[in-house]
N, C-alpha and C. Protein backbone atom coordinates (compact mmCIF):
# COMPACT_ATOMS: atom_id res chain seq x y z
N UNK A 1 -157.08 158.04 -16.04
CA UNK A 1 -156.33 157.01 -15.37
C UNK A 1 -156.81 156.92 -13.93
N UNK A 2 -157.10 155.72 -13.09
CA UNK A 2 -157.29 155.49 -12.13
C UNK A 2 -156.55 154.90 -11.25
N UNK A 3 -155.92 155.33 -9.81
CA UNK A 3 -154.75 154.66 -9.43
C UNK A 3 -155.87 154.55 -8.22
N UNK A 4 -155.37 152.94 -7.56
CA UNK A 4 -155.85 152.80 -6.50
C UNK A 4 -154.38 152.04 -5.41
N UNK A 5 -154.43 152.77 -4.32
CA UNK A 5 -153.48 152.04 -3.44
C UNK A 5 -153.73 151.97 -1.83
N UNK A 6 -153.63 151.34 -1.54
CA UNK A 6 -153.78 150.68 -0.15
C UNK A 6 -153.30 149.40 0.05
N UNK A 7 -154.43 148.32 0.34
CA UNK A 7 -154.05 146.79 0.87
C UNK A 7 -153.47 146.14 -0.71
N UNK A 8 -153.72 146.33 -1.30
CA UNK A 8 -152.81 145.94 -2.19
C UNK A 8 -151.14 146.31 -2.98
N UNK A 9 -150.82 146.72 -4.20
CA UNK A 9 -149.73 146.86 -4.14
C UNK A 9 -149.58 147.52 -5.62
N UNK A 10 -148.57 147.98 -6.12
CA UNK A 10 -148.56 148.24 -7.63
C UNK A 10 -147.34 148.00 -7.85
N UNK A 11 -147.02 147.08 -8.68
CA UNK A 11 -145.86 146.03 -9.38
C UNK A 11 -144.91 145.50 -7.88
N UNK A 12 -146.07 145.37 -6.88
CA UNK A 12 -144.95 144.72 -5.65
C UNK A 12 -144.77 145.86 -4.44
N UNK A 13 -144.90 147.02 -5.21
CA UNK A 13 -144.42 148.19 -4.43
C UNK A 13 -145.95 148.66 -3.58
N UNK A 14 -145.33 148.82 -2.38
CA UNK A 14 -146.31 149.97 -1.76
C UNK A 14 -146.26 151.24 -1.57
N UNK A 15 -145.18 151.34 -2.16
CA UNK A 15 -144.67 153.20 -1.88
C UNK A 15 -144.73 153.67 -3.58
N UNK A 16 -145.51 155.07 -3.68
CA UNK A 16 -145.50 155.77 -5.03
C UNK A 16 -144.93 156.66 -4.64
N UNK A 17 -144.03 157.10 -5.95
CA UNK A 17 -142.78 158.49 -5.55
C UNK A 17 -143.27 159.14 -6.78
N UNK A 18 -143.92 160.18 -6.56
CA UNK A 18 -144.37 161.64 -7.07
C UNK A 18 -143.38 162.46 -7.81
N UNK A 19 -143.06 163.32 -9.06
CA UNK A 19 -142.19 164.11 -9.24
C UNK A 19 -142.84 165.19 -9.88
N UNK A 20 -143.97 164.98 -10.09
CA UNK A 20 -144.81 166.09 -10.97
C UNK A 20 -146.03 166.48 -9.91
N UNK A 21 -147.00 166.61 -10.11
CA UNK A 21 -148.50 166.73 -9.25
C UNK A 21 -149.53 165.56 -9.61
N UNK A 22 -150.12 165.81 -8.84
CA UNK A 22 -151.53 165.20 -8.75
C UNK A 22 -152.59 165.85 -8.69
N UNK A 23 -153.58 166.08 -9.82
CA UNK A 23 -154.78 166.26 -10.02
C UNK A 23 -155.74 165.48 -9.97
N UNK A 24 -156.80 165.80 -9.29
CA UNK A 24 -158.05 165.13 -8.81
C UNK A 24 -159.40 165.50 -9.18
N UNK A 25 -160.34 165.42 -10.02
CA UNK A 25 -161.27 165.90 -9.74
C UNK A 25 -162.48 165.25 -8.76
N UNK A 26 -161.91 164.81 -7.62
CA UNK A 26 -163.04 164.27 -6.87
C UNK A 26 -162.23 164.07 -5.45
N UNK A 27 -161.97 163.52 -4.67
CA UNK A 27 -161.81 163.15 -3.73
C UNK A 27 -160.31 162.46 -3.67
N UNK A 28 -159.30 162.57 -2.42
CA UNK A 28 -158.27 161.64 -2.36
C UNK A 28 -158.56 161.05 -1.14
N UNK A 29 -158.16 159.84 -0.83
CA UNK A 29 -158.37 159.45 0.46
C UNK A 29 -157.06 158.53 0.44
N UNK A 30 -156.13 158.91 1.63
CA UNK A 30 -154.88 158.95 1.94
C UNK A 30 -154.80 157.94 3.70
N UNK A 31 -154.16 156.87 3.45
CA UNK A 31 -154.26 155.94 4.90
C UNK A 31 -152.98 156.16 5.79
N UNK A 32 -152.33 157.49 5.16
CA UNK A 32 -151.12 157.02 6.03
C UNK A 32 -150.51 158.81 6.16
N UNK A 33 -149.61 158.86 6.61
CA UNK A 33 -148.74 160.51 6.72
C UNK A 33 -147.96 160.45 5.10
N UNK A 34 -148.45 161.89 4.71
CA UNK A 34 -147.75 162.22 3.84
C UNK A 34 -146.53 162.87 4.33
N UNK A 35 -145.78 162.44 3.45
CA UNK A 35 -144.24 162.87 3.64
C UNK A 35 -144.01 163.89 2.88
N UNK A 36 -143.65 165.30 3.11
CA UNK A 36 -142.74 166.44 1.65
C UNK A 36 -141.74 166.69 1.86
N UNK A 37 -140.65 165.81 2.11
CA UNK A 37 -139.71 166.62 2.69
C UNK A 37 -138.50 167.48 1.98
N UNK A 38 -139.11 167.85 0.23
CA UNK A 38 -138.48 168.69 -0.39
C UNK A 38 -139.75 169.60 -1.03
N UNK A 39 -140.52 169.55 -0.41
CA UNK A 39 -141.77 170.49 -0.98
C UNK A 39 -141.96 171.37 0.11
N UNK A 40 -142.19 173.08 -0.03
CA UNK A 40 -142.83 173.92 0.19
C UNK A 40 -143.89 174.41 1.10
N UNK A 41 -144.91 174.30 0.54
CA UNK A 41 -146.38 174.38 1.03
C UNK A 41 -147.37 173.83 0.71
N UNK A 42 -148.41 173.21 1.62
CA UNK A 42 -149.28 172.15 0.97
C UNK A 42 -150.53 173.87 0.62
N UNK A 43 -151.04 174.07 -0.76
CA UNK A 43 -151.47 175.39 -1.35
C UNK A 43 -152.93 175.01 -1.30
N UNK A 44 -153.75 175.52 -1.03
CA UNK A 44 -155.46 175.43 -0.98
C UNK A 44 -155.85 176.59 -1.74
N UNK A 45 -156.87 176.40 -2.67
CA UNK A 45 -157.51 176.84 -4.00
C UNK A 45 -158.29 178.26 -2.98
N UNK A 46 -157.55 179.52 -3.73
CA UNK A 46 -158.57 180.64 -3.60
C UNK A 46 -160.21 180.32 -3.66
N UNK A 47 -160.64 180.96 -2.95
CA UNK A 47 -162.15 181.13 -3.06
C UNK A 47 -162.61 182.71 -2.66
N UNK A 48 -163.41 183.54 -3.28
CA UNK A 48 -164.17 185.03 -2.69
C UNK A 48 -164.88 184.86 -1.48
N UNK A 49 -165.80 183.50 -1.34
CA UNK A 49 -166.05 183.10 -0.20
C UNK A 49 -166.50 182.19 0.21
N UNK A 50 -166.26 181.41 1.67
CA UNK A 50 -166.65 180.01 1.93
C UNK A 50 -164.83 179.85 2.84
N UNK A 51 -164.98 178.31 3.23
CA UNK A 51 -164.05 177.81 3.57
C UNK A 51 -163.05 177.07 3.07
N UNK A 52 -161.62 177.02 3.68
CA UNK A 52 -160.43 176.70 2.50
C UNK A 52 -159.63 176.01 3.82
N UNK A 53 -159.28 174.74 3.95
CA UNK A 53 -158.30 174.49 4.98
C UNK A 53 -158.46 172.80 5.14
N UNK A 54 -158.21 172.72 6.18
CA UNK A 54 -157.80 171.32 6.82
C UNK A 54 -159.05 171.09 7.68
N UNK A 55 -159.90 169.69 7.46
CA UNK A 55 -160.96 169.25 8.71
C UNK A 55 -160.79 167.74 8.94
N UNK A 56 -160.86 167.73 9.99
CA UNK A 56 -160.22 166.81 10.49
C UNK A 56 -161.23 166.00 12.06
N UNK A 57 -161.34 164.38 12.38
CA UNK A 57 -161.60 164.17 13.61
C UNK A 57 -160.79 163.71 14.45
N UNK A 58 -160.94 164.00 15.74
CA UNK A 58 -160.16 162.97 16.87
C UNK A 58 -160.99 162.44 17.83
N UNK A 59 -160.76 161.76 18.87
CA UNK A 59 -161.78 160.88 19.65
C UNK A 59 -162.62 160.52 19.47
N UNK A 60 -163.00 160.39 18.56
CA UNK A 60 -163.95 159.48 17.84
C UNK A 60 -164.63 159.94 17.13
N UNK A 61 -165.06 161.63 18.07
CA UNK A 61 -166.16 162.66 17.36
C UNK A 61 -165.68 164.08 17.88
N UNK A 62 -164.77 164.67 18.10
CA UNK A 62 -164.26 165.80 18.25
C UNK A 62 -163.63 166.17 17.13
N UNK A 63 -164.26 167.42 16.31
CA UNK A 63 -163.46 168.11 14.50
C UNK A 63 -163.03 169.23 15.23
N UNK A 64 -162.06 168.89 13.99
CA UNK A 64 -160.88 170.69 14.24
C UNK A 64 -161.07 171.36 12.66
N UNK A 65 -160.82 172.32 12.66
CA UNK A 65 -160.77 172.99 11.23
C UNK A 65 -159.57 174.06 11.33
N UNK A 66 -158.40 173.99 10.63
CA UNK A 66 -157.74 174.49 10.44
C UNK A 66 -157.88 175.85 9.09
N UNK A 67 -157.55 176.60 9.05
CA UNK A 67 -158.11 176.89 7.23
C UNK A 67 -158.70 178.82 7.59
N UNK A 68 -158.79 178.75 6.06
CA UNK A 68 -159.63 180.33 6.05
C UNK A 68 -160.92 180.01 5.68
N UNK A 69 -161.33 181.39 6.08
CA UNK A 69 -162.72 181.53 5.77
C UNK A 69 -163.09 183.03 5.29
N UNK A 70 -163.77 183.00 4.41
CA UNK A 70 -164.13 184.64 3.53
C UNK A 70 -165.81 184.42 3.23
N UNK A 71 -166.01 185.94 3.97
CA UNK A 71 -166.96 186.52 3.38
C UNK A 71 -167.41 187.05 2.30
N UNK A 72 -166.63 187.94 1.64
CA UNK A 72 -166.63 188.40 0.56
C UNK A 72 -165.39 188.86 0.09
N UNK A 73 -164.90 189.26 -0.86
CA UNK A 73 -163.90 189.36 -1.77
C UNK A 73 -162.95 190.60 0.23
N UNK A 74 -161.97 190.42 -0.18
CA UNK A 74 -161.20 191.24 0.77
C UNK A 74 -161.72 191.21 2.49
N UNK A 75 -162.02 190.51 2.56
CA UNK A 75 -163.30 190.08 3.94
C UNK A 75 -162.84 188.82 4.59
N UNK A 76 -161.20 188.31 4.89
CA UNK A 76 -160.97 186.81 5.34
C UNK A 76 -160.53 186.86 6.40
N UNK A 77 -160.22 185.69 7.05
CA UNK A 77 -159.06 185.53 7.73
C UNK A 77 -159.14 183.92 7.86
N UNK A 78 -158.13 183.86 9.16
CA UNK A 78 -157.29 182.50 9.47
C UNK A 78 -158.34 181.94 10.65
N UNK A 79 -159.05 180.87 10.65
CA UNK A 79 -159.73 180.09 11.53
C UNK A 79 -159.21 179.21 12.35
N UNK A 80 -159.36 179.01 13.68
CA UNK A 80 -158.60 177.54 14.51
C UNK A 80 -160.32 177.39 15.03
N UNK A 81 -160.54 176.21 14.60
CA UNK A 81 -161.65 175.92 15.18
C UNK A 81 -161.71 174.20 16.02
N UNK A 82 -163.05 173.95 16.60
CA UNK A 82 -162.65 172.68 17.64
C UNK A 82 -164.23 172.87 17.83
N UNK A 83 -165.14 171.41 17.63
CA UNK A 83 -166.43 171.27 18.36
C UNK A 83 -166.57 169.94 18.25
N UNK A 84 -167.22 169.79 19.52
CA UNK A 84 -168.19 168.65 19.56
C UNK A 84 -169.43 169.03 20.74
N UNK A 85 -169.22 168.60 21.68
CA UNK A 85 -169.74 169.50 23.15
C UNK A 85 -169.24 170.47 23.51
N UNK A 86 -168.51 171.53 23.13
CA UNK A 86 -167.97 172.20 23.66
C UNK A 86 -166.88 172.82 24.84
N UNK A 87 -166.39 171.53 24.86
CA UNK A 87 -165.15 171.47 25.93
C UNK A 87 -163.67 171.06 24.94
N UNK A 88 -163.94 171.42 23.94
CA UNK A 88 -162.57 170.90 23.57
C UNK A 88 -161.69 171.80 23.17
N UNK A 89 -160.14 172.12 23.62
CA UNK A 89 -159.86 172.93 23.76
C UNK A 89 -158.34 173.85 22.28
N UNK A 90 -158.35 174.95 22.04
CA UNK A 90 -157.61 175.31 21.40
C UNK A 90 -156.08 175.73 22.00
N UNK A 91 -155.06 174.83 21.52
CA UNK A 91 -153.85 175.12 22.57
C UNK A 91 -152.47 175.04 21.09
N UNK A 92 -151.81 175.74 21.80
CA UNK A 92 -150.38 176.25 21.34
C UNK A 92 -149.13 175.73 22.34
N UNK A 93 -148.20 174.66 21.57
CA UNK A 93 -147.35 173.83 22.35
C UNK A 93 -145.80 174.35 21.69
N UNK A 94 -144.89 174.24 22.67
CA UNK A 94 -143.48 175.13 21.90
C UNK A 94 -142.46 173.98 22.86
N UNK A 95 -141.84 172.76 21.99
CA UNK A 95 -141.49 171.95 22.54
C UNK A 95 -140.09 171.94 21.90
N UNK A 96 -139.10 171.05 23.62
CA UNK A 96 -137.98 171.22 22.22
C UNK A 96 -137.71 169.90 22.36
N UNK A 97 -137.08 169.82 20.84
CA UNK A 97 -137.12 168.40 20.40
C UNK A 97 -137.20 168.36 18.47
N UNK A 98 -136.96 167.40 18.01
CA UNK A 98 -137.24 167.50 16.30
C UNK A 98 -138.73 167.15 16.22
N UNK A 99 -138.99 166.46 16.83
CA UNK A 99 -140.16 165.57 16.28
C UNK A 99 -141.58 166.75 16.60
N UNK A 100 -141.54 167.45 16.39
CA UNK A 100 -142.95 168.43 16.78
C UNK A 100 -144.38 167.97 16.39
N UNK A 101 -144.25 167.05 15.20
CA UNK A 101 -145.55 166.80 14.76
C UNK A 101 -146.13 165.34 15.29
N UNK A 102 -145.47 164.91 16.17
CA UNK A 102 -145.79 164.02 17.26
C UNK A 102 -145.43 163.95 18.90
N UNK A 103 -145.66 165.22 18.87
CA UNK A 103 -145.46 165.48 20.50
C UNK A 103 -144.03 165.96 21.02
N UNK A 104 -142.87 166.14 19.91
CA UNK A 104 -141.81 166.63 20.36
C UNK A 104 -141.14 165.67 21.50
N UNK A 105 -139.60 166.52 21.73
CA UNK A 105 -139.43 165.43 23.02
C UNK A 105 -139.73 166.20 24.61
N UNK A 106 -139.65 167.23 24.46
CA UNK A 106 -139.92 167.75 25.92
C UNK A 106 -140.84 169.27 25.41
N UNK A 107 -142.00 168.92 26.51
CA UNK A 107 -142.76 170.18 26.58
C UNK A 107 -141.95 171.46 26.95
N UNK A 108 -142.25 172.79 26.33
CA UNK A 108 -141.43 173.85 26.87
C UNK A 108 -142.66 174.55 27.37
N UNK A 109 -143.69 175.24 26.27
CA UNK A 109 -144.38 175.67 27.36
C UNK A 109 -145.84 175.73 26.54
N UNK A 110 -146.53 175.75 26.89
CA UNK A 110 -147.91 175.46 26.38
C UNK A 110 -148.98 176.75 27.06
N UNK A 111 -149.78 176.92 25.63
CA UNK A 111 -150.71 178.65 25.56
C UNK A 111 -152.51 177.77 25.25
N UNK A 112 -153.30 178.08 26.22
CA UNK A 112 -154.87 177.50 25.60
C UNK A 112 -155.27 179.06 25.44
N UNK A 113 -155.73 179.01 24.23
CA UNK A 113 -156.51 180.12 23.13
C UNK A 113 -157.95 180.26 24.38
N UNK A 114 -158.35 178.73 24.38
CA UNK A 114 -159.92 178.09 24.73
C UNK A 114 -159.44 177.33 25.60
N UNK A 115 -159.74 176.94 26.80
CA UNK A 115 -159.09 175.25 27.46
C UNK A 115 -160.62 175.11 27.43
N UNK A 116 -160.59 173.98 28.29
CA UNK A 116 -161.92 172.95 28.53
C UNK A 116 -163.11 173.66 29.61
N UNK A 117 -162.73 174.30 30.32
CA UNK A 117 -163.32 175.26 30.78
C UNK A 117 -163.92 177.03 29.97
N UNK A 118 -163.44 177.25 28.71
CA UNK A 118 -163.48 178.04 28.05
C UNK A 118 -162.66 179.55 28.65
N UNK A 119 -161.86 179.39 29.08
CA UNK A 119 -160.68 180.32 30.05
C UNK A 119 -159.25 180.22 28.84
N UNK A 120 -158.93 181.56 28.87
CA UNK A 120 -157.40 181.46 28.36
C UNK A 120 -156.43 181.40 28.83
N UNK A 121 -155.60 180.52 28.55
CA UNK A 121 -154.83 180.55 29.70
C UNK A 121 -153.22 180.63 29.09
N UNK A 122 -152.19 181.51 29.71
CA UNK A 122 -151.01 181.65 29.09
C UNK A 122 -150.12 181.59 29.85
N UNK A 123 -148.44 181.13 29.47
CA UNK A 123 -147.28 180.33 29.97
C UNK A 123 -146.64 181.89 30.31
N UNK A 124 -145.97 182.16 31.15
CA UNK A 124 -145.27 183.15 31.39
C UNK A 124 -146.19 184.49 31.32
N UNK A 125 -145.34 185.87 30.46
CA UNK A 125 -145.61 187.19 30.77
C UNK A 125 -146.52 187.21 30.13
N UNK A 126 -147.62 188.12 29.97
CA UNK A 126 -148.58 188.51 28.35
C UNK A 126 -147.95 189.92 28.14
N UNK A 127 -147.27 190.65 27.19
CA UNK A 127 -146.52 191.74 27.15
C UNK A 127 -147.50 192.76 25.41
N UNK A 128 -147.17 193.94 26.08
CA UNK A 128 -148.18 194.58 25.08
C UNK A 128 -146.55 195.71 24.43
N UNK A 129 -146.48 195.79 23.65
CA UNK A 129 -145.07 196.25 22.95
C UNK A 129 -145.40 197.01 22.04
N UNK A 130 -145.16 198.53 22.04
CA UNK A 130 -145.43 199.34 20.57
C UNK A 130 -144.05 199.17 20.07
N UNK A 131 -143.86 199.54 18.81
CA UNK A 131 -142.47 199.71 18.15
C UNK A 131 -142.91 200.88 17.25
């Protein structure tokens, strides 16, 4: 079966409501924000090794990669990545407000991993804590 949706429509409707999954063997290409707002976790397929995550552009030509990456079997971890020229920066924002995944309503305090200068830079104390 082949579903296609965008500029057109299916029986009038532009909105498809999901209750089972979606399997793909090839590609999805999605024009708009997915909504889950009774689902879980969006789940990315084990691999022993290679990359598993989110890639993504902004400004026209600046990629981010969200995601893991494994070397070999027991050999992973968690990647935040960012290139183009090398000024683009990795930052951590803690806002309050609902809306977080569009800028929240008020900045609280903001952490660069990387800024644009390649400097880390952090909001308040940096505290080292045994327990």
């Amino acid at each position: 079966m082949v579903l296609i949706v965008g500029a057109g429509s299916v029986r009038g409707q532009r909105k498809i409501t999901m209750h089972d999954q979606l399997n793909a063997t090839g590609g999805v290409t999605i024009g708009q924000d997915i909504n889950m707002p009774n689902a879980g976790y969006i789940r990315v397929g084990n691999g022993s090794v290679g990359r598993k995550g989110i890639l993504g552009t902004v400004a026209n030509n600046d990629r981010f990669y969200v995601g893991g990456d494994a070397w070999s079997d027991e050999k992973g971890g968690l990647f935040l990545n960012t290139g183009d020229n090398g000024n683009e920066p990795i930052v951590a924002r803690h806002w309050v407000g609902n809306d977080n995944a569009r800028n929240g309503t008020q900045l609280s305090r903001e952490a660069y991993l990387v800024d644009w200068n390649g400097d880390t830079v952090l909001p308040g104390q940096l505290k080292n804590s045994r327990r």
